[in-house]
Protein backbone atom coordinates (compact mmCIF):
# COMPACT_ATOMS: atom_id res chain seq x y z
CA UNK A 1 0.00 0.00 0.00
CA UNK A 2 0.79 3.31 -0.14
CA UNK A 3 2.49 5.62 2.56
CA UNK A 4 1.67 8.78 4.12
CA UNK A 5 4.51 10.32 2.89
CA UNK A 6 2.55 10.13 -0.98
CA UNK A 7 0.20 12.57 1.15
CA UNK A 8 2.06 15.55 -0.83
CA UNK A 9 1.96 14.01 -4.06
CA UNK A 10 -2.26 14.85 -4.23
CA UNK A 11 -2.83 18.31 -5.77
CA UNK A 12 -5.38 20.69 -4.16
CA UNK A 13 -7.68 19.85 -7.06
CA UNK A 14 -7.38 16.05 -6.47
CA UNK A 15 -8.16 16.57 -2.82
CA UNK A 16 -10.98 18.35 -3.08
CA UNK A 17 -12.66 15.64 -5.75
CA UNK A 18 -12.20 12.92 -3.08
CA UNK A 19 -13.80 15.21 -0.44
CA UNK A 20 -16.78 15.80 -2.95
CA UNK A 21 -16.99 11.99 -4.05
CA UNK A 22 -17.05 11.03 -0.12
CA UNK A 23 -20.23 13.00 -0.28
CA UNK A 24 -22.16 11.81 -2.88
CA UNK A 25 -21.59 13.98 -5.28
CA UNK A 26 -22.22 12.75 -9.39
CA UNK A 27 -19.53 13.59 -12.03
CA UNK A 28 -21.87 16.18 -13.17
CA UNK A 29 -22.74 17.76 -9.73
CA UNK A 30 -18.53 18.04 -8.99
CA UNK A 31 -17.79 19.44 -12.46
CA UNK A 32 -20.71 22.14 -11.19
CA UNK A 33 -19.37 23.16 -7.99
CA UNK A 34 -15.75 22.64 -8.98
CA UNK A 35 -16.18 25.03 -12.48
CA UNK A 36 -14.70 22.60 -15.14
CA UNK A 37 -16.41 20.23 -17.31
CA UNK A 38 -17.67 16.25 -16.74
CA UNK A 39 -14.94 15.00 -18.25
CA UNK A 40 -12.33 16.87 -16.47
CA UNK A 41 -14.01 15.43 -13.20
CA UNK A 42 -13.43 11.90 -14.66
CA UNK A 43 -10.37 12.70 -15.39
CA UNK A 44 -9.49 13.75 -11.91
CA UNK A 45 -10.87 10.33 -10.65
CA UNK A 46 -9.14 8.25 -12.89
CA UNK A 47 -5.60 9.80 -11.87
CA UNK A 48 -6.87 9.27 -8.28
CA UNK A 49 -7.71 5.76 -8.87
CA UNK A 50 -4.34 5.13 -10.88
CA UNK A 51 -2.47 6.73 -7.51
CA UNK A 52 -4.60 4.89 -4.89
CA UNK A 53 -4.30 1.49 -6.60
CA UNK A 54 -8.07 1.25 -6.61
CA UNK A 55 -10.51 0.17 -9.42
CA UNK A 56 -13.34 1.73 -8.49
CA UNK A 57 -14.28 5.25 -7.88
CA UNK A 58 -16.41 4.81 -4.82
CA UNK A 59 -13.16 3.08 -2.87
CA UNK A 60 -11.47 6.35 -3.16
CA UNK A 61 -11.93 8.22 -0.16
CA UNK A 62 -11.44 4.95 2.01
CA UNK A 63 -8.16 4.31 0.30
CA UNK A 64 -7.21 8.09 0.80
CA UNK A 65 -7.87 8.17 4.18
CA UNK A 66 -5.77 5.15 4.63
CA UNK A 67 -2.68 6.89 2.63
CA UNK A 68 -3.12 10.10 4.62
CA UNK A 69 -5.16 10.20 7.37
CA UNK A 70 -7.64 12.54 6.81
CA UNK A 71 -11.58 11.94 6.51
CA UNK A 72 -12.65 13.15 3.77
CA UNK A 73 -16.25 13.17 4.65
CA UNK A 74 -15.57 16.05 6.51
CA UNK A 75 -16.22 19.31 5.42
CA UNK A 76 -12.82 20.73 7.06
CA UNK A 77 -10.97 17.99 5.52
CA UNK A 78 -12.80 20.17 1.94
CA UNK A 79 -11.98 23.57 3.52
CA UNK A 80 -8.10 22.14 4.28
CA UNK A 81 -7.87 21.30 0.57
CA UNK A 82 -8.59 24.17 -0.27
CA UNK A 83 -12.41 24.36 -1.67
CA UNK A 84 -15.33 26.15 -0.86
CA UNK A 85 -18.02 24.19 -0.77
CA UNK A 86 -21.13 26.27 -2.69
CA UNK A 87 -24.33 23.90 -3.29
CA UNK A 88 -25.86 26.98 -4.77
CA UNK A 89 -24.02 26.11 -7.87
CA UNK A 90 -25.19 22.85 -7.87
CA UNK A 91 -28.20 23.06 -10.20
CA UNK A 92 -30.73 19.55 -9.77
């Protein structure tokens, strides 16, 4: 597995797509609150799957909290990344 000192190999961007996909949030809904397109959002999560060593999206913020110790259900762990979380962007 991977260590904790690959914590400062995860961007800002990176950090705050695993705090968003820890809460639910669709491709579409991220690429909303985050300001880039659907496909950049997959993008993000396949380079986060690559890292983690995980094949499925939904193991990523179990396998990131393992590598570096923060929850990223939390919404500080989103504020630490960098983020502001705005669901008024989010359009349903």
């Amino acid at each position: 597995m991977l260590s904790a000192a690959n914590d400062a190999s995860f961007t800002t961007r990176q950090r705050q797509v695993v705090c968003l996909i820890a809460g639910g949030h669709s491709n579409l809904e991220m690429a909303e609150i985050l300001g880039v397109s659907p496909r950049t959002v997959k993008a993000h999560c396949d380079v986060l799957r690559t890292k983690l060593r995980v094949s499925r999206r939904r193991q990523i913020p179990a396998a990131f909290r393992t590598v570096t110790g923060l929850d990223p259900h939390t919404l500080e762990s989103l504020e630490a990344a960098g983020a502001t979380r705005d669901s008024s962007r989010v359009q349903r």
